[in-house]
Protein backbone atom coordinates (compact mmCIF):
# COMPACT_ATOMS: atom_id res chain seq x y z
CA UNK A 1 -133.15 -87.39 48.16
CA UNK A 2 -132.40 -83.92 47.18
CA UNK A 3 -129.62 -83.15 45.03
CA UNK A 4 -127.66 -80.40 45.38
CA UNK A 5 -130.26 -77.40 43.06
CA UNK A 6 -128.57 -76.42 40.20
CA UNK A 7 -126.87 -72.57 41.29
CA UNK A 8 -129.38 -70.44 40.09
CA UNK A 9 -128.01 -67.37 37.44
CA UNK A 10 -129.37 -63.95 37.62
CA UNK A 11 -132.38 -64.69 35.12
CA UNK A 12 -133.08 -67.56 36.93
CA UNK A 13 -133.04 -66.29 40.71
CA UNK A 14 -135.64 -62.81 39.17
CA UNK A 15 -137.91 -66.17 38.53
CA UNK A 16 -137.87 -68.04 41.56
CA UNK A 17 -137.98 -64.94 43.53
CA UNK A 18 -141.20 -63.63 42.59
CA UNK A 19 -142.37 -67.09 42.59
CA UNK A 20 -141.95 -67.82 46.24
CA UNK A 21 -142.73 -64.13 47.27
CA UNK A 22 -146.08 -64.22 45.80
CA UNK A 23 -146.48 -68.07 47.38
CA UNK A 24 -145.59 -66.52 50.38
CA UNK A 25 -148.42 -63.46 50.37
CA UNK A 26 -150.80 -66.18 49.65
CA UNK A 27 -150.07 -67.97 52.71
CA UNK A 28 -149.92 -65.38 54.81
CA UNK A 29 -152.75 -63.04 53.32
CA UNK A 30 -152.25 -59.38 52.23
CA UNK A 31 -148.82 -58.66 53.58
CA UNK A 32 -148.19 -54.98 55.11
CA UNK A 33 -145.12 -53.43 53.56
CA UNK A 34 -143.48 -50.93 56.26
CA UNK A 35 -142.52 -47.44 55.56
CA UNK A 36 -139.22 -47.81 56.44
CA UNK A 37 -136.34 -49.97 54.44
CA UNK A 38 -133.49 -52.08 55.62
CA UNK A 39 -131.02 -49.88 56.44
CA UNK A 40 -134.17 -47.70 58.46
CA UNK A 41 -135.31 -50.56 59.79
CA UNK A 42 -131.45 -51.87 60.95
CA UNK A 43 -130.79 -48.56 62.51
CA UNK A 44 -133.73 -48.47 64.95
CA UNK A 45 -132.48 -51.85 66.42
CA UNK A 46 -130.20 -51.79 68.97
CA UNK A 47 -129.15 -55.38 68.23
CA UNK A 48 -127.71 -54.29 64.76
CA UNK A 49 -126.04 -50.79 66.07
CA UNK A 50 -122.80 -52.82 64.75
CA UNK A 51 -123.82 -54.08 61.51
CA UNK A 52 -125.05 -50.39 60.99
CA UNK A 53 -121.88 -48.72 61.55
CA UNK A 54 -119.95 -51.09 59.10
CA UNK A 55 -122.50 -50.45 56.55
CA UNK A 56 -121.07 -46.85 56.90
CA UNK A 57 -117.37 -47.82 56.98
CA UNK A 58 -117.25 -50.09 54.52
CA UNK A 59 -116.59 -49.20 50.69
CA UNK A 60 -119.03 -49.01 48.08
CA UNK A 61 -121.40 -46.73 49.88
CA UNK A 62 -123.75 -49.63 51.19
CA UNK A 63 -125.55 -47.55 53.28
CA UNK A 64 -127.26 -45.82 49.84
CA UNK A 65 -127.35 -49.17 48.25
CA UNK A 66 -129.57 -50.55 50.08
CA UNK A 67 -131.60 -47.48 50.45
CA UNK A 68 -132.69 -47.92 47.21
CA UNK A 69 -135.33 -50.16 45.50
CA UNK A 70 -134.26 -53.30 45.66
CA UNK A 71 -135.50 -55.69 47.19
CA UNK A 72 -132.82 -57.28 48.90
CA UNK A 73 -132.37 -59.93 51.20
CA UNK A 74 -130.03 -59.09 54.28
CA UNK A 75 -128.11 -61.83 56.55
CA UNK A 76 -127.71 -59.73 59.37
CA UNK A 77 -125.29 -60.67 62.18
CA UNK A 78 -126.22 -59.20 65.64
CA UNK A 79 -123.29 -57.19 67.70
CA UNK A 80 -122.76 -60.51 69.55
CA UNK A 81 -121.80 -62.14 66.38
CA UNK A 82 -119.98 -58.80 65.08
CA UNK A 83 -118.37 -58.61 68.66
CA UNK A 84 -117.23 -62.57 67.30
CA UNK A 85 -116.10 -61.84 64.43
CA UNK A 86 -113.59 -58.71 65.70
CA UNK A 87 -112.41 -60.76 68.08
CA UNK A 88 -111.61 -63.92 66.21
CA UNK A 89 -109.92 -61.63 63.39
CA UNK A 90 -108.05 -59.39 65.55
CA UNK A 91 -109.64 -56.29 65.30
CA UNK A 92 -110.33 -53.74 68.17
CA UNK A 93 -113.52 -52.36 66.66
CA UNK A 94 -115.25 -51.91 63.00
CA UNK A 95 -113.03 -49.18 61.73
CA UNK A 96 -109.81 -51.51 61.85
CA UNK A 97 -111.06 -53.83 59.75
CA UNK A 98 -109.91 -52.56 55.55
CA UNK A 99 -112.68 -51.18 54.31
CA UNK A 100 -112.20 -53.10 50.75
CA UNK A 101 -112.18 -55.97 52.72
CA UNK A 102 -115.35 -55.29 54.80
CA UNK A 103 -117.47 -54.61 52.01
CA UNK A 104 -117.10 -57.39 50.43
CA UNK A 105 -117.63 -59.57 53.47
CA UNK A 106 -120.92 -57.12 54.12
CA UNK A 107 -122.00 -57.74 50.33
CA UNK A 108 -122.11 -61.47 51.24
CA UNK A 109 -124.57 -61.26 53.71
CA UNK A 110 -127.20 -59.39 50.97
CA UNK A 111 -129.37 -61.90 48.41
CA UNK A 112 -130.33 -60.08 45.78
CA UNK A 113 -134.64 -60.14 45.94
CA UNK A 114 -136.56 -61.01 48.60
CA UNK A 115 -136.50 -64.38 50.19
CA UNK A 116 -138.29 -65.13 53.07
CA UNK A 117 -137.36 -68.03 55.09
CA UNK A 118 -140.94 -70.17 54.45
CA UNK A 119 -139.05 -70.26 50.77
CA UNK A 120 -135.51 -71.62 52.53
CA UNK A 121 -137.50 -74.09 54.33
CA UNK A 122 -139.97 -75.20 51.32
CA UNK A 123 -136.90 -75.94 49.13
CA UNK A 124 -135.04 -77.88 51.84
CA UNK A 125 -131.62 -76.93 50.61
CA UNK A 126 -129.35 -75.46 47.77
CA UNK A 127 -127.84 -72.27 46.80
CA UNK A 128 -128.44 -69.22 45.85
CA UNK A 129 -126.06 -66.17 44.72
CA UNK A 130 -124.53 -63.30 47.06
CA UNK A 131 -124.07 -59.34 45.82
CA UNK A 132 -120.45 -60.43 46.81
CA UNK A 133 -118.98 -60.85 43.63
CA UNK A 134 -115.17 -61.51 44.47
CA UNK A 135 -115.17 -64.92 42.55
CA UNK A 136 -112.38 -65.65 39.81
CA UNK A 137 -113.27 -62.59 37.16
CA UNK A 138 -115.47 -60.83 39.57
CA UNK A 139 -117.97 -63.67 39.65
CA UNK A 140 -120.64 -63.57 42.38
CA UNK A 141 -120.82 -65.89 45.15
CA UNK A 142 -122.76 -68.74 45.99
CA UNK A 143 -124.34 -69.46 49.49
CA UNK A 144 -125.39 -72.74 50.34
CA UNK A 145 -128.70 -72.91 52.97
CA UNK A 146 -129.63 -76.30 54.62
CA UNK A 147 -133.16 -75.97 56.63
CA UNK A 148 -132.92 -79.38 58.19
CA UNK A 149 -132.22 -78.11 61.70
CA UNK A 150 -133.27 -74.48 61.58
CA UNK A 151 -132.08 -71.93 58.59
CA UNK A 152 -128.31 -72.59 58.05
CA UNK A 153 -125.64 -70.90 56.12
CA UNK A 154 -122.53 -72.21 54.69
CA UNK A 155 -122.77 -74.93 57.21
CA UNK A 156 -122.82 -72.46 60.42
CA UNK A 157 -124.36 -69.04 60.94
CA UNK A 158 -127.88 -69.62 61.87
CA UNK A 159 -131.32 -67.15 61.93
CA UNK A 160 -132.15 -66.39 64.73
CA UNK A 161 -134.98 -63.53 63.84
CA UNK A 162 -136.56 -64.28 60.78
CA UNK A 163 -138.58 -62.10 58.03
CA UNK A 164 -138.04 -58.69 59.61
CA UNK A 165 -139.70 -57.11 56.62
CA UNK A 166 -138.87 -53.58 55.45
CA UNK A 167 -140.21 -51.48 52.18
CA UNK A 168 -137.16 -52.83 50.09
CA UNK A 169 -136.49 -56.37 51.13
CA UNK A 170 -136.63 -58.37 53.71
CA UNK A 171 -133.91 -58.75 57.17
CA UNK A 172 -132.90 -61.99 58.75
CA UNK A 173 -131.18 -61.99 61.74
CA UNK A 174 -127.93 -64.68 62.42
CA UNK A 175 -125.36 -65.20 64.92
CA UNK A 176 -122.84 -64.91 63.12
CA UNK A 177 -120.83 -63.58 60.37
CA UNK A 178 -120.62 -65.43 57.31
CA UNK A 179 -117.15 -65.49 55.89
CA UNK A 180 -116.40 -65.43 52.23
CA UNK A 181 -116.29 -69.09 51.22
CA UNK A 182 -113.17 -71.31 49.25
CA UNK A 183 -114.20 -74.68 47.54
CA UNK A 184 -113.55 -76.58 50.51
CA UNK A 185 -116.63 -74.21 52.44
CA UNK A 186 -119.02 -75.73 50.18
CA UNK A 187 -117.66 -79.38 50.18
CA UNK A 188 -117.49 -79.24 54.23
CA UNK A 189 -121.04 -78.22 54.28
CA UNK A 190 -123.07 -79.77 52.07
CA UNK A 191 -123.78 -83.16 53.27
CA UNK A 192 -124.23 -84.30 49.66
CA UNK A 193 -120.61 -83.93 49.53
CA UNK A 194 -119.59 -85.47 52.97
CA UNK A 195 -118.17 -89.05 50.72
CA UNK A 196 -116.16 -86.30 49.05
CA UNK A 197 -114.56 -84.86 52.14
CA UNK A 198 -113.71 -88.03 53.71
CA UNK A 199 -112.12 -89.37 50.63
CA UNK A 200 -110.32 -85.74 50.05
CA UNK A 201 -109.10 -86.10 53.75
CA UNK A 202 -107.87 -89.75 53.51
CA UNK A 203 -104.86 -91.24 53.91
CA UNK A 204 -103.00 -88.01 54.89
CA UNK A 205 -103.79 -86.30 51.91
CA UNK A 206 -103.42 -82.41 51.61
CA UNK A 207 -105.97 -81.55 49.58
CA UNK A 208 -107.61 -79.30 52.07
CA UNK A 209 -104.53 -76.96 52.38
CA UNK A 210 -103.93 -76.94 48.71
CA UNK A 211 -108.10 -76.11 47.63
CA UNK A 212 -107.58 -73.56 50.39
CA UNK A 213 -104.97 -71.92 48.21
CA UNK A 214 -105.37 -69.14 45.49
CA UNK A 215 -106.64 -71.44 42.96
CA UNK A 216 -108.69 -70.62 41.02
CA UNK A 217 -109.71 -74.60 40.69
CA UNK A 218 -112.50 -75.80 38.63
CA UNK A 219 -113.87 -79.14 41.18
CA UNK A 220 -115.82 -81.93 39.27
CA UNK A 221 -117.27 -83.12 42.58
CA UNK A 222 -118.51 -86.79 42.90
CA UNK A 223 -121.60 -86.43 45.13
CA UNK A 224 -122.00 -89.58 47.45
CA UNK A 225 -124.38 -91.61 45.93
CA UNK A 226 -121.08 -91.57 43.24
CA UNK A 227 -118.89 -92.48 45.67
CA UNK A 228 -121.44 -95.53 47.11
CA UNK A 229 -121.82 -97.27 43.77
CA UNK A 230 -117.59 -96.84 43.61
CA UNK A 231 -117.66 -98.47 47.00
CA UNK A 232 -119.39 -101.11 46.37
CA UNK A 233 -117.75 -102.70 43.52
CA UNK A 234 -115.08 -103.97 46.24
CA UNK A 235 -116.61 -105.88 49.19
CA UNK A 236 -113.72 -104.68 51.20
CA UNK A 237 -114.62 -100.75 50.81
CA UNK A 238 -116.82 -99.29 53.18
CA UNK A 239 -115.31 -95.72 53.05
CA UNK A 240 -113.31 -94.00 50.70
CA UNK A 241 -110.33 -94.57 52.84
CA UNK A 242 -110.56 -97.91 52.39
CA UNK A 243 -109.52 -97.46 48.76
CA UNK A 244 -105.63 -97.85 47.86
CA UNK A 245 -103.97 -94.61 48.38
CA UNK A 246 -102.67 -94.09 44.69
CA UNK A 247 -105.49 -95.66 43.08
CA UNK A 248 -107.22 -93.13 45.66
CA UNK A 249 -105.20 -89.79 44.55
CA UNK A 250 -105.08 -90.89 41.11
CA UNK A 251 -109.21 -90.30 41.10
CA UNK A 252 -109.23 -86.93 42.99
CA UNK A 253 -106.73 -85.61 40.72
CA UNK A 254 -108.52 -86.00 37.60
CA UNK A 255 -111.57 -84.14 39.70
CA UNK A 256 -109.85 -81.06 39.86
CA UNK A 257 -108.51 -78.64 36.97
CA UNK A 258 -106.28 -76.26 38.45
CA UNK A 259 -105.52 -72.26 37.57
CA UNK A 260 -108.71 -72.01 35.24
CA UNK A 261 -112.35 -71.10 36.73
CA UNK A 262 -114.47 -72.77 34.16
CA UNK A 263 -117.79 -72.06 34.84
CA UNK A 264 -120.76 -74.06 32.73
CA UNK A 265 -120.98 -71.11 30.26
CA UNK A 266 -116.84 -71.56 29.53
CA UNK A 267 -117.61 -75.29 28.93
CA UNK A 268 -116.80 -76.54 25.61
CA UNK A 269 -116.40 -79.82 23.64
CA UNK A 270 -113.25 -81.52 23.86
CA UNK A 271 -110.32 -82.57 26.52
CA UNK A 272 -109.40 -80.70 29.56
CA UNK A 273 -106.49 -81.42 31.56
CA UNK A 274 -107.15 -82.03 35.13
CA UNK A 275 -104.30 -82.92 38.08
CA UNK A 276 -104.92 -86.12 36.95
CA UNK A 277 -104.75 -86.01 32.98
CA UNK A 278 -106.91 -85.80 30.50
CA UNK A 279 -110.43 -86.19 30.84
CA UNK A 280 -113.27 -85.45 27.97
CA UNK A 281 -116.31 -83.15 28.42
CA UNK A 282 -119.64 -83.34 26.11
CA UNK A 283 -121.10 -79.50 26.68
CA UNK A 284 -124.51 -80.08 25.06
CA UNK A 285 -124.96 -83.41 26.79
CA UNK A 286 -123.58 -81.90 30.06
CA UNK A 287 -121.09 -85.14 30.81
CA UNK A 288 -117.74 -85.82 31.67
CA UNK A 289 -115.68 -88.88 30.76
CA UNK A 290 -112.43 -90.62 31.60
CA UNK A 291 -109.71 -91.67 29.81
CA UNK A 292 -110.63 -95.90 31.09
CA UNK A 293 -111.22 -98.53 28.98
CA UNK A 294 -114.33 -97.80 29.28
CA UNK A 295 -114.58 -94.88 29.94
CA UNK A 296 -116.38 -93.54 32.65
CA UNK A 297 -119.02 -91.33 31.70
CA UNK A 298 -120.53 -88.90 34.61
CA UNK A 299 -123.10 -86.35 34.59
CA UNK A 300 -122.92 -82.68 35.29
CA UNK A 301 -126.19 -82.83 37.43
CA UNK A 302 -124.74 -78.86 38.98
CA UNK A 303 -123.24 -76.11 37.66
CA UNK A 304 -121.43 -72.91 38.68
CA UNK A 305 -121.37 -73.15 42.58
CA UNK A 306 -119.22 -70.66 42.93
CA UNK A 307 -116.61 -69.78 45.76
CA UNK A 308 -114.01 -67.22 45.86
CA UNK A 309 -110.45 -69.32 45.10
CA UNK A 310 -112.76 -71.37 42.03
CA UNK A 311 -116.15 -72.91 41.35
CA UNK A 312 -117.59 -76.20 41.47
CA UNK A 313 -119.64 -78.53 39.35
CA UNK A 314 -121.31 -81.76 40.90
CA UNK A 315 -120.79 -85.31 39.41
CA UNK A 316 -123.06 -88.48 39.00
CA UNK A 317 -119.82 -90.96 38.67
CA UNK A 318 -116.76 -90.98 40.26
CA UNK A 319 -114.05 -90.82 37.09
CA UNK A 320 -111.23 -93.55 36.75
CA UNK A 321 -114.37 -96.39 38.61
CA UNK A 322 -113.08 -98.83 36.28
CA UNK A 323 -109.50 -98.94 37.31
CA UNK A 324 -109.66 -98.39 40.68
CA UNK A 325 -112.24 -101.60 40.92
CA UNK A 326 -109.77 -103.87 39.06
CA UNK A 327 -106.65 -102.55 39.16
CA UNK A 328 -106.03 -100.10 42.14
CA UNK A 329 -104.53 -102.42 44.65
């Protein structure tokens, strides 16, 4: 099974780029570079005459962005899915949206490189970061792509037109716009998570409307093959609702660390006080343990996926095992 890909930094993504690009000419032969770039290319469609004009509304004067050199990767909704997301929002037409606001949303729809979607599909899933960078201390923003059932982003806008190439990147087209994600984005659609989100959404808990808040929340996020080895150390649990409800809450609290953004770079050795207490993190070693007797002791097998109200990390173990097994009833 394939784990969540580690969120690739800036170094990282330069690599993997020009490793997939050049995969990607080999397949296909000598590939033809237009004349024209993105926002030349965008403008002679009449399916992105919307996306076009908030390019020139928005802030941050896209429009000569991404004339320039690039490459970039665009995510670009069609007018039907523009025409959406006015509607759903509110807004008679593209120059009542704020213009702070609409760049940012516009800058999450561009990859920085070029990424063609035979790369999305060869790597299955993961993510990859945005140009958006609204995060906690202007961090940049993770997507998350799932190919299982066409190219998928953040668990909803889908291509539709794929690798409309231009001189300075690459253009995919989607039906819809992608909205700038919270914590909860990320656990809702990544199905490596989908133990998580039941067990966050048990027993009327309101973790959902509380990790939709400000934050910023740091999320040490059990992935489910975690949650499956907690499960089965009680023949009565088959889902994380089975689990006592304060045994329950007592383990998702010491999964999140609230009002801090602490990204794998800000990790240190020592204690860090989560919801739930104290819990003890090894930054060489990349783990995590609990406060049990034993302790727990979970690996950070993710880093730094990173959404605007706080970031997450992915887990191996699901902290506080020990006591919920024996003692959480």
């Amino acid at each position: 099974m394939k784990i969540i890909s580690k969120i690739i930094r800036v170094a990282f993504i330069a690599i993997l780029i020009t490793n997939i690009t050049s995969c990607s000419n080999d397949d296909d032969g000598d590939v033809v570079i237009p004349s024209t770039n993105i926002v030349e290319t965008a403008t002679t469609d009449s399916d992105l005459s919307l996306l076009v004009a908030a390019l020139g509304a928005a802030d941050g004067d896209l429009v000569s962005i991404l004339n320039g050199t690039g490459p970039f990767t665009v995510l670009a909704p069609t007018n039907t899915a523009m025409e959406a997301f006015l509607t759903d929002n509110g807004y008679a037409d593209i120059s009542a949206v704020p213009t702070d606001a609409l760049q940012q949303i516009l800058l999450n729809h561009v990859i920085p490189g070029e990424v063609t979607s035979a790369a999305l599909i060869s790597n299955s899933a993961g993510y990859i970061p945005t140009a958006a960078a609204v995060g906690p201390n202007g961090a940049a923003i993770s997507m998350y792509y799932n190919t299982s059932d066409g190219v998928i982003f953040n668990g909803g806008p889908a291509v539709t037109m794929a690798d409309i190439r231009a001189s300075n990147g690459i253009i995919h087209k989607i039906d819809a716009v992608i909205g700038l994600p919270d914590v909860t984005t990320f656990a809702t659609a990544d199905p490596n998570f989908s133990r998580l989100v039941e067990a966050l959404t048990a027993h009327n808990f309101d973790y959902v409307t509380t990790l939709q808040g400000d934050g910023p929340f740091t999320i040490l996020a059990p992935n489910n093959a975690a949650f499956d080895t907690l499960l089965a150390t009680d023949p009565t649990w088959t889902v994380p609702g089975d689990i006592p409800e304060m045994a329950l809450q007592t383990a998702l609290n010491l999964h999140v660390i609230s009002g801090a953004n602490v990204t794998e770079a800000d990790l240190t050795d020592g204690e860090v006080t989560t919801l739930g207490g104290e819990v003890s993190v090894d930054a060489t070693a990349k783990t995590v343990s609990d406060g049990s007797d034993p302790a727990n002791v979970s690996t950070i097998i993710a880093t730094d996926i990173q959404a605007t109200n706080g970031v997450i990390h992915a887990i191996d173990t699901v902290l506080l095992q020990p006591i919920l097994s024996t003692g959480g009833r």
